[in-house]
Protein backbone atom coordinates (compact mmCIF):
# COMPACT_ATOMS: atom_id res chain seq x y z
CA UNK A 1 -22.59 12.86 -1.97
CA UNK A 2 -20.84 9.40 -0.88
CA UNK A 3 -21.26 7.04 -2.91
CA UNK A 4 -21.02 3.15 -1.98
CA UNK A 5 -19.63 0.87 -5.05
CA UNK A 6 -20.50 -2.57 -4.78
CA UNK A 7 -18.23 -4.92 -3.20
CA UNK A 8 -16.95 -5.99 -7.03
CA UNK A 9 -14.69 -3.94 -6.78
CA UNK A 10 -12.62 -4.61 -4.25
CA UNK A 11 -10.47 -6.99 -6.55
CA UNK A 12 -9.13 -3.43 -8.43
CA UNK A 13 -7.57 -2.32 -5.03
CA UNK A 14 -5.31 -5.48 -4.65
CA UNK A 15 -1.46 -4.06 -4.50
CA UNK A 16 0.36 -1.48 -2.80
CA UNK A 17 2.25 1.73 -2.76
CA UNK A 18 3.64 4.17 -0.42
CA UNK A 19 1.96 4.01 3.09
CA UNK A 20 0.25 6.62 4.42
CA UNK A 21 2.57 8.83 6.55
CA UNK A 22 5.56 6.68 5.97
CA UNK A 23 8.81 6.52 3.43
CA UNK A 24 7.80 3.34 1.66
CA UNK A 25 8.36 3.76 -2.08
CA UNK A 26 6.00 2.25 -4.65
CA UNK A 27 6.97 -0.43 -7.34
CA UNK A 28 8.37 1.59 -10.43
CA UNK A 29 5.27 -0.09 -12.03
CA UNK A 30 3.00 1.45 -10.08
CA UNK A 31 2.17 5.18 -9.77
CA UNK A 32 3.45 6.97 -6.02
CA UNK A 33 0.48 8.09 -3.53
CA UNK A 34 1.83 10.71 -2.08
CA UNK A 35 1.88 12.05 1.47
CA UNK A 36 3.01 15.39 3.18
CA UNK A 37 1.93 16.73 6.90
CA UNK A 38 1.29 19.86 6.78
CA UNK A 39 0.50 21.05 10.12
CA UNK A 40 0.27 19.12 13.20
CA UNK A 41 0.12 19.71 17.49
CA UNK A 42 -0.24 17.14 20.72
CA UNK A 43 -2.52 17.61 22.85
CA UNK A 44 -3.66 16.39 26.18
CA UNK A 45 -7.48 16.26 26.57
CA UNK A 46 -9.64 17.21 23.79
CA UNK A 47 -12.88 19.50 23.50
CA UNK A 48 -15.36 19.09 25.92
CA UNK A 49 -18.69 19.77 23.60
CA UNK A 50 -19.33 16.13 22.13
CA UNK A 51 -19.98 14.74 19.27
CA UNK A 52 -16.87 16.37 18.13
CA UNK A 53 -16.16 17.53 14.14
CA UNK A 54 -13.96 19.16 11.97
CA UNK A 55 -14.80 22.36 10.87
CA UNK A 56 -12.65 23.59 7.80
CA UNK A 57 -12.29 26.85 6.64
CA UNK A 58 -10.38 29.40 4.35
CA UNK A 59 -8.93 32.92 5.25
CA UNK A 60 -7.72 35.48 2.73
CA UNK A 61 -4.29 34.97 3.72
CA UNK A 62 -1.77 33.15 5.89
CA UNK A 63 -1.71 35.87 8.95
CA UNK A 64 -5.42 35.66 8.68
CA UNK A 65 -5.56 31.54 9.25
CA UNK A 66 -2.69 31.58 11.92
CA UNK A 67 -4.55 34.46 14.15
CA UNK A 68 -7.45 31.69 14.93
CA UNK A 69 -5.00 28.86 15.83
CA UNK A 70 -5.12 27.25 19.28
CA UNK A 71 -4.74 24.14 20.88
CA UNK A 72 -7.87 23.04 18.71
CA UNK A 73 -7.63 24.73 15.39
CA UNK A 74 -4.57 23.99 13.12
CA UNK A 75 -3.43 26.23 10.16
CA UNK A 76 -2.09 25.30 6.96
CA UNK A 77 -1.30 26.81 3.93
CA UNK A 78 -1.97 24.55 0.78
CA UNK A 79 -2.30 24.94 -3.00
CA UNK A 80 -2.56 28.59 -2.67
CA UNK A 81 -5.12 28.60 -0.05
CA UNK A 82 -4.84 29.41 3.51
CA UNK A 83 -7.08 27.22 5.45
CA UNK A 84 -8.57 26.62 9.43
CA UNK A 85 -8.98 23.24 10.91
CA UNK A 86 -10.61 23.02 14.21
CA UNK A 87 -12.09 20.16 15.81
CA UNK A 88 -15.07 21.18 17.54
CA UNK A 89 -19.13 21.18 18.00
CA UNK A 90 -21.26 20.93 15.13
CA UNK A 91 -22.05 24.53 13.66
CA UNK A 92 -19.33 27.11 15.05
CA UNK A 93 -18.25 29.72 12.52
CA UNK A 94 -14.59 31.43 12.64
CA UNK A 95 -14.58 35.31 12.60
CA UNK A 96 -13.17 36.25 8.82
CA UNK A 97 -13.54 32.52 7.69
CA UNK A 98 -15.23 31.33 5.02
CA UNK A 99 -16.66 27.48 6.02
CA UNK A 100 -15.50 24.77 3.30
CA UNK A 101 -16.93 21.60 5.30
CA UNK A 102 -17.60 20.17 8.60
CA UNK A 103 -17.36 16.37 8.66
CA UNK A 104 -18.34 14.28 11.47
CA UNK A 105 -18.91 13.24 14.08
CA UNK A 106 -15.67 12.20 14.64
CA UNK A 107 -15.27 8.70 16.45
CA UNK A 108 -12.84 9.65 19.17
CA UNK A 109 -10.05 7.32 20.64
CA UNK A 110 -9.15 7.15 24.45
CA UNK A 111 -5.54 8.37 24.67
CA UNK A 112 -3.50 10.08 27.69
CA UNK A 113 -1.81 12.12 24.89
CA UNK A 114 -3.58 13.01 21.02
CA UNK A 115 -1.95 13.84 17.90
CA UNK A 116 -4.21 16.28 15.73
CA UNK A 117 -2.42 16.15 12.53
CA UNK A 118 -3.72 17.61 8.57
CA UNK A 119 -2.06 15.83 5.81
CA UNK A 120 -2.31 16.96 1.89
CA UNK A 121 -2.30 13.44 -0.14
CA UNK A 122 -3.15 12.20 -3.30
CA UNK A 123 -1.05 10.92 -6.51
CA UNK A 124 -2.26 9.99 -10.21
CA UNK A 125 -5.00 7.95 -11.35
CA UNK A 126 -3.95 3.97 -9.60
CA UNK A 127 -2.04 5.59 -6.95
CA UNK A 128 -2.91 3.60 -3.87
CA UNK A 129 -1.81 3.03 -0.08
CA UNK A 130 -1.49 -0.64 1.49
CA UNK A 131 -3.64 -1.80 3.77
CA UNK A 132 -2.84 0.18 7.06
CA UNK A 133 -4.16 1.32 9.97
CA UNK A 134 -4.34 4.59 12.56
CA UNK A 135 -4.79 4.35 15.93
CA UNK A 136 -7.59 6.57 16.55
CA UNK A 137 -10.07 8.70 13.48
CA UNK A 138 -9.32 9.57 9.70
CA UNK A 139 -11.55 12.00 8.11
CA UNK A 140 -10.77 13.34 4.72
CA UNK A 141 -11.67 16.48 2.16
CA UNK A 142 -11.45 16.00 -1.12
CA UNK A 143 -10.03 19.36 -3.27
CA UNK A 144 -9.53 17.31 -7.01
CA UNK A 145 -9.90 14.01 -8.46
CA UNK A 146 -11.89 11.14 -6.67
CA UNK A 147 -10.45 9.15 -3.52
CA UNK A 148 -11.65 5.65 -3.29
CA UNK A 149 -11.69 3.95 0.54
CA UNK A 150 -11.61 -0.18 0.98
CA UNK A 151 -12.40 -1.76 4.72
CA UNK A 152 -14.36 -4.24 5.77
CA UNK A 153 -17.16 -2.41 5.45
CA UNK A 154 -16.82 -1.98 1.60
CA UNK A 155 -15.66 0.78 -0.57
CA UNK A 156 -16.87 4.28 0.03
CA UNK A 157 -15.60 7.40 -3.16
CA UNK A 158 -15.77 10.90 -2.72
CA UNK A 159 -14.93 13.81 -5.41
CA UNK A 160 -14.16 17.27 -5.73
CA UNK A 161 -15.24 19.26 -2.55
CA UNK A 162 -16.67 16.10 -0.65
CA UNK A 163 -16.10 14.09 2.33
CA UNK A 164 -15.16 11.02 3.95
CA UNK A 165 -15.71 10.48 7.19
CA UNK A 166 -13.55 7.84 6.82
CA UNK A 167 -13.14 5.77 10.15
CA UNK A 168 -12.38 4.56 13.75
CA UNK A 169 -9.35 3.68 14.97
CA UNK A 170 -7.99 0.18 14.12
CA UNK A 171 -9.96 -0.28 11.08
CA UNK A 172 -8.14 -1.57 8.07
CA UNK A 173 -8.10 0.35 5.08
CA UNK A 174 -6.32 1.26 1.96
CA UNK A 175 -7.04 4.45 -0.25
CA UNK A 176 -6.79 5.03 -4.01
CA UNK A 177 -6.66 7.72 -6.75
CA UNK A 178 -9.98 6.37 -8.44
CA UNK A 179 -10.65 9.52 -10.60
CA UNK A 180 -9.28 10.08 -14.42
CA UNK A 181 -7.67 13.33 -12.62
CA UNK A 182 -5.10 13.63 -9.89
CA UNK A 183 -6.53 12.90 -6.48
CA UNK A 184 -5.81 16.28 -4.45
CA UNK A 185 -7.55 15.94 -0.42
CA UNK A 186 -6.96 17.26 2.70
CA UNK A 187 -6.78 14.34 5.47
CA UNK A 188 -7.16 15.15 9.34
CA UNK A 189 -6.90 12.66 12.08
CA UNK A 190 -7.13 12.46 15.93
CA UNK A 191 -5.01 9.63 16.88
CA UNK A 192 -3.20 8.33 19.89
CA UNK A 193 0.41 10.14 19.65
CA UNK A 194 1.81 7.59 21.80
CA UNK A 195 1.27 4.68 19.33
CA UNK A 196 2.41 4.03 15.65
CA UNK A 197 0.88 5.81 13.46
CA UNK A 198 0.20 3.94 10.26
CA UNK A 199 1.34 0.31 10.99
CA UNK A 200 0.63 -2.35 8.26
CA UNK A 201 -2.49 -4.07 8.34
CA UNK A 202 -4.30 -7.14 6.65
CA UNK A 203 -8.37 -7.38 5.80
């Protein structure tokens, strides 16, 4: 379950470290957030059925993941498991998959070109990003420790095998390690690829 901390504490998220899907580096004081892509694709329209959502799965192995790719469905292999991310109606099931989560729906941008990309994130307890933006949707999948989301609209925490459906494009945020263990998640976004993808942003 989501669960919505009180607007307190948005004083513990002041600072910055590495941004997400950029080379910044972190004060040595401060721990690193970390941030790898993993898979990623263009495309040029995106699925018809609407409201759209990510579906993620796991498969027994690689081979088994990468048979289901398409334009739609990204594979990635990551801490030991092989997993299936495809953007899609509510309630579709992979052949061989086993479903993890299905967040959404996803507030789509209007592009001429997309960028489907899956990230693996996280750092230490403190780790944090600045306040940045994507231009288009964010969701995110926890796998260990807590994430903690700031925007406007307040602060938003999800643990071990939740989601975030985390926002629209444009929307200021920042993200945080909030747990006492490392924060682990899987992060998937549909964003204009003709744009910047994480420039600096102010709340």
């Amino acid at each position: 379950m989501i669960r919505i901390l009180s607007a307190i504490l948005l004083a513990s998220l002041a600072g910055a470290s590495a941004v997400a899907g950029q080379d910044n580096v972190a004060p040595a004081s401060e721990p690193a957030f970390f941030i790898t892509t993993v898979t990623e694709q263009r495309v040029d329209r995106l699925p018809d059925d609407r409201p759209l959502y990510w579906r993620i799965e796991t498969f027994p192995d690689a081979g088994a993941a990468l048979a289901h790719k398409d334009d739609f469905a990204l594979a990635a292999s990551v801490e030991g498991r092989h997993w299936l991310f495809t953007l899609g109606a509510r309630g579709g099931a992979t052949p061989g998959g086993t479903k993890v989560a299905e967040i959404g729906p996803i507030p789509l941008p209007t592009a001429r070109t997309y960028l489907l990309r899956i990230n693996h994130a996280g750092g230490p307890p403190g780790a944090q990003t600045p306040v940045h933006t994507h231009p288009g949707a964010e969701a995110i999948y926890v796998l260990n420790g807590e994430v903690m989301q700031r925007t406007h609209h307040g602060i938003e925490t999800a643990g071990p095998r939740e989601a975030l459906n985390a926002h629209g494009a444009e929307m200021a945020m920042q993200l945080r390690s909030s747990g006492r263990a490392c924060l682990s998640q899987l992060v998937m976004f549909v964003v204009d690829a003709d744009r910047p993808f994480s420039p600096p942003a102010k709340f």
